[in-house]
C-alpha atoms as a PDB file:
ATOM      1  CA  UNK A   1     -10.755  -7.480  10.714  1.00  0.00           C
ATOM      2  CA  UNK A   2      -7.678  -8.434   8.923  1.00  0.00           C
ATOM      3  CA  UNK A   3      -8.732  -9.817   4.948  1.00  0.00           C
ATOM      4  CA  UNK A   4      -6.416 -12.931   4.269  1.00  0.00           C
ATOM      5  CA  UNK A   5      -6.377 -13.998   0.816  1.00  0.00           C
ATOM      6  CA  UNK A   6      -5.038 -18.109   0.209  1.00  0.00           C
ATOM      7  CA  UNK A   7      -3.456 -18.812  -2.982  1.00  0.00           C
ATOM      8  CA  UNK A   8      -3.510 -22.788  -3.097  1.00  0.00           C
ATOM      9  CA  UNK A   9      -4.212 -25.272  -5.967  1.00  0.00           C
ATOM     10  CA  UNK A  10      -4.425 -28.342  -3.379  1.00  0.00           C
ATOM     11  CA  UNK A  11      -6.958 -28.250  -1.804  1.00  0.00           C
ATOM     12  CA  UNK A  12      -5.660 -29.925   0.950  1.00  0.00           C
ATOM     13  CA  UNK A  13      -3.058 -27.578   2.083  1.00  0.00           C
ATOM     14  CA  UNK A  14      -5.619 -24.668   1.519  1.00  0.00           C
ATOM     15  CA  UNK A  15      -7.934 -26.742   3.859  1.00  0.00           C
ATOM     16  CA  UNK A  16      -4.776 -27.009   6.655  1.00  0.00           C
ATOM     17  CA  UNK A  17      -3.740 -23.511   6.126  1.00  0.00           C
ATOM     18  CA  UNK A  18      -7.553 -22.218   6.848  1.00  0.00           C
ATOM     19  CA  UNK A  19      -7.268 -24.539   9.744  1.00  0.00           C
ATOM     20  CA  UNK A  20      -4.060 -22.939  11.219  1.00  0.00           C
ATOM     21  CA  UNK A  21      -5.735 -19.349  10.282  1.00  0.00           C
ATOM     22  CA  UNK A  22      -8.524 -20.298  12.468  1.00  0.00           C
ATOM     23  CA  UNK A  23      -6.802 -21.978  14.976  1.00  0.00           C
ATOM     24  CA  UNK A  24      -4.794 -18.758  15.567  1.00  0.00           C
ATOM     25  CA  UNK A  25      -7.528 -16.581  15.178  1.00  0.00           C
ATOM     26  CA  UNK A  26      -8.872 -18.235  18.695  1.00  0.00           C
ATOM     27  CA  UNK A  27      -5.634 -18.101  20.332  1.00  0.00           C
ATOM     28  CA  UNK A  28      -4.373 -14.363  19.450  1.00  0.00           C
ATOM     29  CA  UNK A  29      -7.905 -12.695  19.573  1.00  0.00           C
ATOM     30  CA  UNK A  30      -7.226 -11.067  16.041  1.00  0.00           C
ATOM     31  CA  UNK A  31     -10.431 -11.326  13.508  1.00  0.00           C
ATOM     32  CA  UNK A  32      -9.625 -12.866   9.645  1.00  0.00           C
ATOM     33  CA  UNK A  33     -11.986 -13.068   6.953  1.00  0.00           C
ATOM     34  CA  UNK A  34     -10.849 -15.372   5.160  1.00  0.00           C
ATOM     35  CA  UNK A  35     -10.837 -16.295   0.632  1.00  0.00           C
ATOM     36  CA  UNK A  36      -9.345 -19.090  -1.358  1.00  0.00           C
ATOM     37  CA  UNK A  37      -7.899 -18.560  -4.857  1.00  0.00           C
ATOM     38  CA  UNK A  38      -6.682 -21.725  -6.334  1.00  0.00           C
ATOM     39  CA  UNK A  39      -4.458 -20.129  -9.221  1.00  0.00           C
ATOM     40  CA  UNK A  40      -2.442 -16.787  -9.475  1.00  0.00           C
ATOM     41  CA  UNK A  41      -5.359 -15.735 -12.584  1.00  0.00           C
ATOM     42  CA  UNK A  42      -8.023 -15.798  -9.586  1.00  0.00           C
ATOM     43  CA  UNK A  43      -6.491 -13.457  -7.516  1.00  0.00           C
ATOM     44  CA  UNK A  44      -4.933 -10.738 -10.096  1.00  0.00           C
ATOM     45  CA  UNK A  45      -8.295 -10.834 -12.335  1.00  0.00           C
ATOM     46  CA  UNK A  46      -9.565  -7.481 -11.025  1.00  0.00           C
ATOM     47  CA  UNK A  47      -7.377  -7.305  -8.415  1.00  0.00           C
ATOM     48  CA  UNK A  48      -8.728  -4.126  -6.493  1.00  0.00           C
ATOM     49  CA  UNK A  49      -6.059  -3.882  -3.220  1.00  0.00           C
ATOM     50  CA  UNK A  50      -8.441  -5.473  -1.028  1.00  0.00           C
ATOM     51  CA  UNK A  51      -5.776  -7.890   1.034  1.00  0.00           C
ATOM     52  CA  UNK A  52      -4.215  -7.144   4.350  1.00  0.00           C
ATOM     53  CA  UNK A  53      -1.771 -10.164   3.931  1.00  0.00           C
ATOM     54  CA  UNK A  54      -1.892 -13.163   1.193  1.00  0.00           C
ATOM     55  CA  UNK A  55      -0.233 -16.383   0.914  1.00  0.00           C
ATOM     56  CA  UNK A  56       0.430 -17.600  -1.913  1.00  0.00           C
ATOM     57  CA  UNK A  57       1.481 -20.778  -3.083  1.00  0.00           C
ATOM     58  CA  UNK A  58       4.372 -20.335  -6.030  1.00  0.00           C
ATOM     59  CA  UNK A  59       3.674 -23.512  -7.916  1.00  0.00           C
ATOM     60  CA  UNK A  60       0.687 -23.671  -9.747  1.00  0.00           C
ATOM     61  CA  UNK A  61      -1.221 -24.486 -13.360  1.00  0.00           C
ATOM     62  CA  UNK A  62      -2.004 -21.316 -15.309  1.00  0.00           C
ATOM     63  CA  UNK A  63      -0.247 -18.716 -13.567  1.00  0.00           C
ATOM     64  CA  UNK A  64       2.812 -19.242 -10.963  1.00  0.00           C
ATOM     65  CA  UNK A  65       2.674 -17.482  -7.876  1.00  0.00           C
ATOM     66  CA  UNK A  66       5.540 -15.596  -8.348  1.00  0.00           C
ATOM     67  CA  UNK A  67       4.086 -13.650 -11.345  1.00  0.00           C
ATOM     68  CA  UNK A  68       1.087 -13.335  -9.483  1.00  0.00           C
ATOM     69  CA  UNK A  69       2.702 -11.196  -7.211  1.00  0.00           C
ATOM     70  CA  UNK A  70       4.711  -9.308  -9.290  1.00  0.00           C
ATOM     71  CA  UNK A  71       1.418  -8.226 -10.796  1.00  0.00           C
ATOM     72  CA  UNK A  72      -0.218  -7.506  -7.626  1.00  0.00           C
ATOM     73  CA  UNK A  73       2.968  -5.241  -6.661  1.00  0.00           C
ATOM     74  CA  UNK A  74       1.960  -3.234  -9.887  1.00  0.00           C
ATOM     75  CA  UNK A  75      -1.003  -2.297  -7.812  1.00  0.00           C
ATOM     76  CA  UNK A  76      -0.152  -2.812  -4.487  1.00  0.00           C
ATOM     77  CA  UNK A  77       3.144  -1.925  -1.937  1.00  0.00           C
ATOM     78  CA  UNK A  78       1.725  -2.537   1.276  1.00  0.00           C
ATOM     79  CA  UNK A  79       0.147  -5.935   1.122  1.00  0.00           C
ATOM     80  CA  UNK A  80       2.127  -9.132   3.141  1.00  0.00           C
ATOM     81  CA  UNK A  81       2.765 -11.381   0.581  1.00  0.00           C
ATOM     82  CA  UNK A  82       4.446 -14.608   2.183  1.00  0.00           C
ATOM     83  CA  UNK A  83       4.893 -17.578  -0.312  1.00  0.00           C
ATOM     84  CA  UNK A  84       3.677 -21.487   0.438  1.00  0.00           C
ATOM     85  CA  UNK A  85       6.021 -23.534  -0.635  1.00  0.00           C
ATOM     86  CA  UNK A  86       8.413 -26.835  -0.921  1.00  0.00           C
ATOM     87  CA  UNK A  87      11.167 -24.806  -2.944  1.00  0.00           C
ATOM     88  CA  UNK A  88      13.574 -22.972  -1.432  1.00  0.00           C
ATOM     89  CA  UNK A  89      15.544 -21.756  -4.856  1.00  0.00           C
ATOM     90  CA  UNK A  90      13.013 -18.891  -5.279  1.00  0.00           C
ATOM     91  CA  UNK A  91      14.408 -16.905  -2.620  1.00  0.00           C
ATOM     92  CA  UNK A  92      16.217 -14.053  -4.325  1.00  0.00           C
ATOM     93  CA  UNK A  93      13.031 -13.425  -6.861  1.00  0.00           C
ATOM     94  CA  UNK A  94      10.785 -13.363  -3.686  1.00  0.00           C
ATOM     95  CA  UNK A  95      12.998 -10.008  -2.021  1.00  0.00           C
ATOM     96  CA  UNK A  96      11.946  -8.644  -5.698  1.00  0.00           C
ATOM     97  CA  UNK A  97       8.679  -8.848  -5.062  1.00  0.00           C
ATOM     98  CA  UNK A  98       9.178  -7.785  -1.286  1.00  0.00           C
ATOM     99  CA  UNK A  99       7.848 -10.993   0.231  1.00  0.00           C
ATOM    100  CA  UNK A 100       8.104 -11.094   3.705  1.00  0.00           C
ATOM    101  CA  UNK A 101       8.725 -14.868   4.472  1.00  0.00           C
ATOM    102  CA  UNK A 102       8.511 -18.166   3.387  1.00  0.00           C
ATOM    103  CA  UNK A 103       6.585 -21.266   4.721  1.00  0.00           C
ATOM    104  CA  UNK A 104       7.810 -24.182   3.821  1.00  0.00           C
ATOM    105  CA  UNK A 105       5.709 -27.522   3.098  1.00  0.00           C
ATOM    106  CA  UNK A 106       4.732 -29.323   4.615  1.00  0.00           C
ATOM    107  CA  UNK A 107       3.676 -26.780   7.143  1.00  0.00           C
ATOM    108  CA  UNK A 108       3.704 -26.879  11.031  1.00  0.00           C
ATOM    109  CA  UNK A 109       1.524 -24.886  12.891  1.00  0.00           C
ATOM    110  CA  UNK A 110       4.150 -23.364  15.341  1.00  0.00           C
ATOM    111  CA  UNK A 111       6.369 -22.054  12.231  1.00  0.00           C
ATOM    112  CA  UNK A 112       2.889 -20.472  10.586  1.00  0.00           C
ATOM    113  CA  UNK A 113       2.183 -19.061  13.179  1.00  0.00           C
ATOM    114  CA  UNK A 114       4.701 -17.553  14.279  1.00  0.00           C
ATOM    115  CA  UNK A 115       5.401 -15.808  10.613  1.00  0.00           C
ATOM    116  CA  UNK A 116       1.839 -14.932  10.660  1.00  0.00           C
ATOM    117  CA  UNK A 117       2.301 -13.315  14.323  1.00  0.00           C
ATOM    118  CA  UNK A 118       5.224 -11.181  11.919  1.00  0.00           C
ATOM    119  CA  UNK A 119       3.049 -10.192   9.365  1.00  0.00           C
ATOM    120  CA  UNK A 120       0.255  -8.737  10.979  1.00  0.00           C
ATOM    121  CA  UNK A 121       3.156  -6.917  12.355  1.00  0.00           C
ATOM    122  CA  UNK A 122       3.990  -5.355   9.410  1.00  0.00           C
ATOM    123  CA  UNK A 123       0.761  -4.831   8.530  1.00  0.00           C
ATOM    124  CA  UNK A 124      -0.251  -2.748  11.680  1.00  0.00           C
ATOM    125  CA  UNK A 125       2.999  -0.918  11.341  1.00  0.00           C
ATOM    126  CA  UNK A 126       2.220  -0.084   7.806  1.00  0.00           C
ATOM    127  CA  UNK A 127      -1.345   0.999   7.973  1.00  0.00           C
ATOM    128  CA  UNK A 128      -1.243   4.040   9.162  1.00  0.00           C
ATOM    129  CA  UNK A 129      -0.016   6.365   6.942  1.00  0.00           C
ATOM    130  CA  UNK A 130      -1.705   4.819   3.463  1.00  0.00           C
ATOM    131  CA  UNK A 131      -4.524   5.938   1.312  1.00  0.00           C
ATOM    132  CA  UNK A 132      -5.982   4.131  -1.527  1.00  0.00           C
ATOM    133  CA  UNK A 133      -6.336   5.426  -4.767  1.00  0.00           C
ATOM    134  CA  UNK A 134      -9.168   4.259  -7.301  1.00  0.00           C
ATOM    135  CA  UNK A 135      -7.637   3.658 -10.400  1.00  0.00           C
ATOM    136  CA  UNK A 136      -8.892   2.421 -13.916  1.00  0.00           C
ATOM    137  CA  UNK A 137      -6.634  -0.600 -13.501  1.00  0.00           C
ATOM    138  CA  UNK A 138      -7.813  -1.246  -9.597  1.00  0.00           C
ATOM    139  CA  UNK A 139      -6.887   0.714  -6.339  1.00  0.00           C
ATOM    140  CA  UNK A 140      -3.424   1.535  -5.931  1.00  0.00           C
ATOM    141  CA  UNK A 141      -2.340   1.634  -2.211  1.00  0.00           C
ATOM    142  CA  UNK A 142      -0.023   4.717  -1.627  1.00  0.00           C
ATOM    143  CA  UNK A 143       2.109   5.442   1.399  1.00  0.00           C
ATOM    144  CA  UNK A 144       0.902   9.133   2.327  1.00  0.00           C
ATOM    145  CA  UNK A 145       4.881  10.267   2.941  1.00  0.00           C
ATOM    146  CA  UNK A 146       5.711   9.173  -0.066  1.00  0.00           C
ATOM    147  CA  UNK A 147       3.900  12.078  -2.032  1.00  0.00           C
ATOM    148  CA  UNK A 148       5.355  15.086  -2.935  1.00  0.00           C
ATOM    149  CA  UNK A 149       2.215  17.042  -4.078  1.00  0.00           C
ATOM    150  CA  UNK A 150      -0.990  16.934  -5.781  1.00  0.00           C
ATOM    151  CA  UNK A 151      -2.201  18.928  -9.164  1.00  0.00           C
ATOM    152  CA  UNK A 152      -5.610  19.311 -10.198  1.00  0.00           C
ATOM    153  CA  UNK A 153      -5.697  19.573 -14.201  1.00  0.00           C
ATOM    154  CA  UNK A 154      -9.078  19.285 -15.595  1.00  0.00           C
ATOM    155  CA  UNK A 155     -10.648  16.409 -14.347  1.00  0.00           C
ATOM    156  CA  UNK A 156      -7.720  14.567 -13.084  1.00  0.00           C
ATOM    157  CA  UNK A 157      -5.000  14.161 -10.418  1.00  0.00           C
ATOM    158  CA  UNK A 158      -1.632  14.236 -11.077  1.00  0.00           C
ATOM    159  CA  UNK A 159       0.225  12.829  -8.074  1.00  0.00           C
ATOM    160  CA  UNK A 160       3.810  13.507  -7.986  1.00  0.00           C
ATOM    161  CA  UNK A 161       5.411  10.997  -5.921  1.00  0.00           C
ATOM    162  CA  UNK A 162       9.280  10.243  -4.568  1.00  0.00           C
ATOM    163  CA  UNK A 163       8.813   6.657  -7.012  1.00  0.00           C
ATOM    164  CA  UNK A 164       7.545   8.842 -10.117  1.00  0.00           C
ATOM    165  CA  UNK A 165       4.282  10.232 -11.447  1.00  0.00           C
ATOM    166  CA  UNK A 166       0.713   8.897 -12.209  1.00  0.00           C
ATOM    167  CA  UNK A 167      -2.999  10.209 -13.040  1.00  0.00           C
ATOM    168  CA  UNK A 168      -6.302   9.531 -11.848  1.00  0.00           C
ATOM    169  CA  UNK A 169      -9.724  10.731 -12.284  1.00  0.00           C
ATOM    170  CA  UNK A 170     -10.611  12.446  -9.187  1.00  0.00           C
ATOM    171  CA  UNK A 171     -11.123  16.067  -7.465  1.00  0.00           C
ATOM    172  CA  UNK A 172      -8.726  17.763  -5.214  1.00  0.00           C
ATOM    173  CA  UNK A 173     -10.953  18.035  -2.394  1.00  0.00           C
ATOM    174  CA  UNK A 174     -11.720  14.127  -2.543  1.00  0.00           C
ATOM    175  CA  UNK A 175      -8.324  13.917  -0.560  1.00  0.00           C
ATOM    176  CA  UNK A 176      -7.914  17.608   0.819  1.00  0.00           C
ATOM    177  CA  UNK A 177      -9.647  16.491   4.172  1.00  0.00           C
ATOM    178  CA  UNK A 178      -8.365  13.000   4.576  1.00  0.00           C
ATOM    179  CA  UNK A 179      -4.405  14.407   4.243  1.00  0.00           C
ATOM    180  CA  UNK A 180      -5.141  17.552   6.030  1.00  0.00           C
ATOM    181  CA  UNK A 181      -3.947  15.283   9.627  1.00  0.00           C
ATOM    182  CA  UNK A 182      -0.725  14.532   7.897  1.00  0.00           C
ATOM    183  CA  UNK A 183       0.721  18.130   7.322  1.00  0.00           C
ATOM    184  CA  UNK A 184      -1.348  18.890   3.174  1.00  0.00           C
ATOM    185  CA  UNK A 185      -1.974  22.131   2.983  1.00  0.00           C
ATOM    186  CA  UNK A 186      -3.513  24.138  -0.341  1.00  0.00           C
ATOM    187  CA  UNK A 187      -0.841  26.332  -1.957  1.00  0.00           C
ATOM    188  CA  UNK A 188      -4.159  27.578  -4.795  1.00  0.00           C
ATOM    189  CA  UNK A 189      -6.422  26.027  -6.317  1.00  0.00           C
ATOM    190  CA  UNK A 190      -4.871  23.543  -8.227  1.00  0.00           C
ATOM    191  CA  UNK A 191      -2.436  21.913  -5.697  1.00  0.00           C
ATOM    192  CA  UNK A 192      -2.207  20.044  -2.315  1.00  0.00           C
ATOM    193  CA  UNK A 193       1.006  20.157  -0.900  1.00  0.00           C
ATOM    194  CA  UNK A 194       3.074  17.837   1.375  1.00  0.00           C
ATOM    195  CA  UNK A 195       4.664  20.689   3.842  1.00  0.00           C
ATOM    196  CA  UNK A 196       7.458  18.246   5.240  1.00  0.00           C
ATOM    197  CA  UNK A 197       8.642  18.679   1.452  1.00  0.00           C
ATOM    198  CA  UNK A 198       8.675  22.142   0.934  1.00  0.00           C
ATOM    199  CA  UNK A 199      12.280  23.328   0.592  1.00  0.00           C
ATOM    200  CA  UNK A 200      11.532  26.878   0.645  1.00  0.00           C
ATOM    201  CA  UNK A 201       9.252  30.450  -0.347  1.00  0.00           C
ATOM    202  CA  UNK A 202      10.053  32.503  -2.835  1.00  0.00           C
ATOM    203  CA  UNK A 203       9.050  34.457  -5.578  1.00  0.00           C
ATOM    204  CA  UNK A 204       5.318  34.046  -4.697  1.00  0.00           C
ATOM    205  CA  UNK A 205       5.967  30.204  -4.729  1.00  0.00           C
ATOM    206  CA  UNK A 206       6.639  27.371  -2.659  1.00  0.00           C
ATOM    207  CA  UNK A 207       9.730  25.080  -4.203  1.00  0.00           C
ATOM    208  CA  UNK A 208       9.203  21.175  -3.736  1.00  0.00           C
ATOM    209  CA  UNK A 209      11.238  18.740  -5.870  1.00  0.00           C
ATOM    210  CA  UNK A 210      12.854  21.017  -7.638  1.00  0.00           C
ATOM    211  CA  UNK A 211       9.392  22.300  -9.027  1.00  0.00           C
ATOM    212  CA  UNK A 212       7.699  26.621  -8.480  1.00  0.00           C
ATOM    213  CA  UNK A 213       4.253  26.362  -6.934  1.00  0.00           C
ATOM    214  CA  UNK A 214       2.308  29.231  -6.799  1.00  0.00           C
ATOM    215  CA  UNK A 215       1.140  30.263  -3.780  1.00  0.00           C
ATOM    216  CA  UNK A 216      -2.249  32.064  -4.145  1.00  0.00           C
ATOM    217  CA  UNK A 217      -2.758  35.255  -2.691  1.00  0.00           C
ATOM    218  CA  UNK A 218      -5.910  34.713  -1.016  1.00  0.00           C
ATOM    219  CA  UNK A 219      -4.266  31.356   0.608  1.00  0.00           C
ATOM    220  CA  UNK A 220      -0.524  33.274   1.338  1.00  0.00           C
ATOM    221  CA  UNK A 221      -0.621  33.768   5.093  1.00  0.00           C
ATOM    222  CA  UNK A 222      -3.049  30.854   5.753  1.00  0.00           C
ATOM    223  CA  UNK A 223      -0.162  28.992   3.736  1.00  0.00           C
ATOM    224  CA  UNK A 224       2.671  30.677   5.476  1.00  0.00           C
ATOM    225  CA  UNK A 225       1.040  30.102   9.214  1.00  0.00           C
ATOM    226  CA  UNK A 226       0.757  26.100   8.669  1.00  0.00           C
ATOM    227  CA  UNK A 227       4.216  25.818   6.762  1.00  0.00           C
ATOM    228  CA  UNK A 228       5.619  27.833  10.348  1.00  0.00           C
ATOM    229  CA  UNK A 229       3.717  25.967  12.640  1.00  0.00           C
ATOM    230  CA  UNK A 230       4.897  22.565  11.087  1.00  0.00           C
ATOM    231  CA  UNK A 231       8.340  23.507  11.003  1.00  0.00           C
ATOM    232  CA  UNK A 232       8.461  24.314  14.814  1.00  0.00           C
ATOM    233  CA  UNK A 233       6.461  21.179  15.368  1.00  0.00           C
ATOM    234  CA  UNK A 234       8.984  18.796  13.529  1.00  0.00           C
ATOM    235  CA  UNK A 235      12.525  21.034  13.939  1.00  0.00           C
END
């Protein structure tokens, strides 16, 4: 089931636009459930990464839908946003906010759906590799490759990622088993490691980033075995 998310004002347009959802839903055998926003507040009030692909119209009363998607991009990478619009001139602001196309109004049901057909091909050939992460400000959707490592301090996470670092409250093992199929692998105790980054062993420690993690005894040739084994898988 793919969750589509309109962001209309009119309801008019939102009325054609669940029309040509539907409509294509028949014809390509692909399963929506469908919401309607009608204002960018709507749909970033407690925005919790719950959208496969949203459209959002740009021009609207309390909060544009530009700026709602620059909020939602706080949150969320990986959802299609694709804009509803009559305006053209918002083009270069729309690659900020990595929008994947434009429908212009009014809209025809061949040109919607064939941009639709090309965002549920993104989606597919983003979902693979992404985890999401409960955070106090929603869920943040993370692409798995992207992460360096993971440290356990106290009661948080500290992810350390290649687009910087963030926190959450959360305990290693909650993602030990789920990134175990994509090569993470328990250094000690306190971190998770991504082996494709690991640069090298030394000193007791395996270097990623630039950073020393210790390598636990107990875990050393457990460690050393999966570290070998992935490097012959992906050399």
């Amino acid at each position: 089931m793919i969750e589509l998310a309109i962001v209309e004002d009119e309801d008019s347009y939102a009325s054609q636009l669940v029309e040509f959802v539907n409509r294509y839903q028949a014809e390509s055998g692909n399963y929506f459930k469908i919401t309607r926003f009608t204002d960018g507040d709507e749909i970033t009030n407690g925005y919790r990464g719950q959208f496969d692909i949203i459209l959002m119209d740009i021009e609207m009363k309390l909060m544009d839908g530009m700026t709602a998607a620059e909020e939602i991009r706080r949150l969320d990478q990986e959802v299609v946003i694709m804009f509803i619009t009559n305006m053209t001139n918002y083009a270069i602001r729309g690659y900020q906010v990595d929008a994947l196309d434009y429908v212009l109004k009014p809209v025809s049901y061949f040109a919607f759906s064939q941009k639709l057909g090309r965002a549920i091909g993104r989606m597919k050939k983003g979902s693979a590799k992404i985890i999401s992460i409960e955070m106090s400000a929603g869920v943040k959707k993370l692409d798995i490759d992207n992460i360096f490592y993971i440290e356990s301090e106290g009661h948080n996470l500290n992810f350390y990622t290649t687009g910087g670092e963030f926190s959450v409250r959360a305990k290693l093992k909650d993602f030990e088993e789920q990134l175990s199929k994509y090569n993470f692998f328990r250094s000690n105790k306190g971190y998770l490691v991504n082996l494709k980054y690991v640069d090298g062993v030394e000193n007791g420690s395996c270097l990623i980033a630039g950073k020393q993690l210790l390598i636990s005894r107990s875990r050393k040739n457990d460690f050393m075995t999966a570290l070998t084994d992935y490097m012959a898988a992906f050399s």
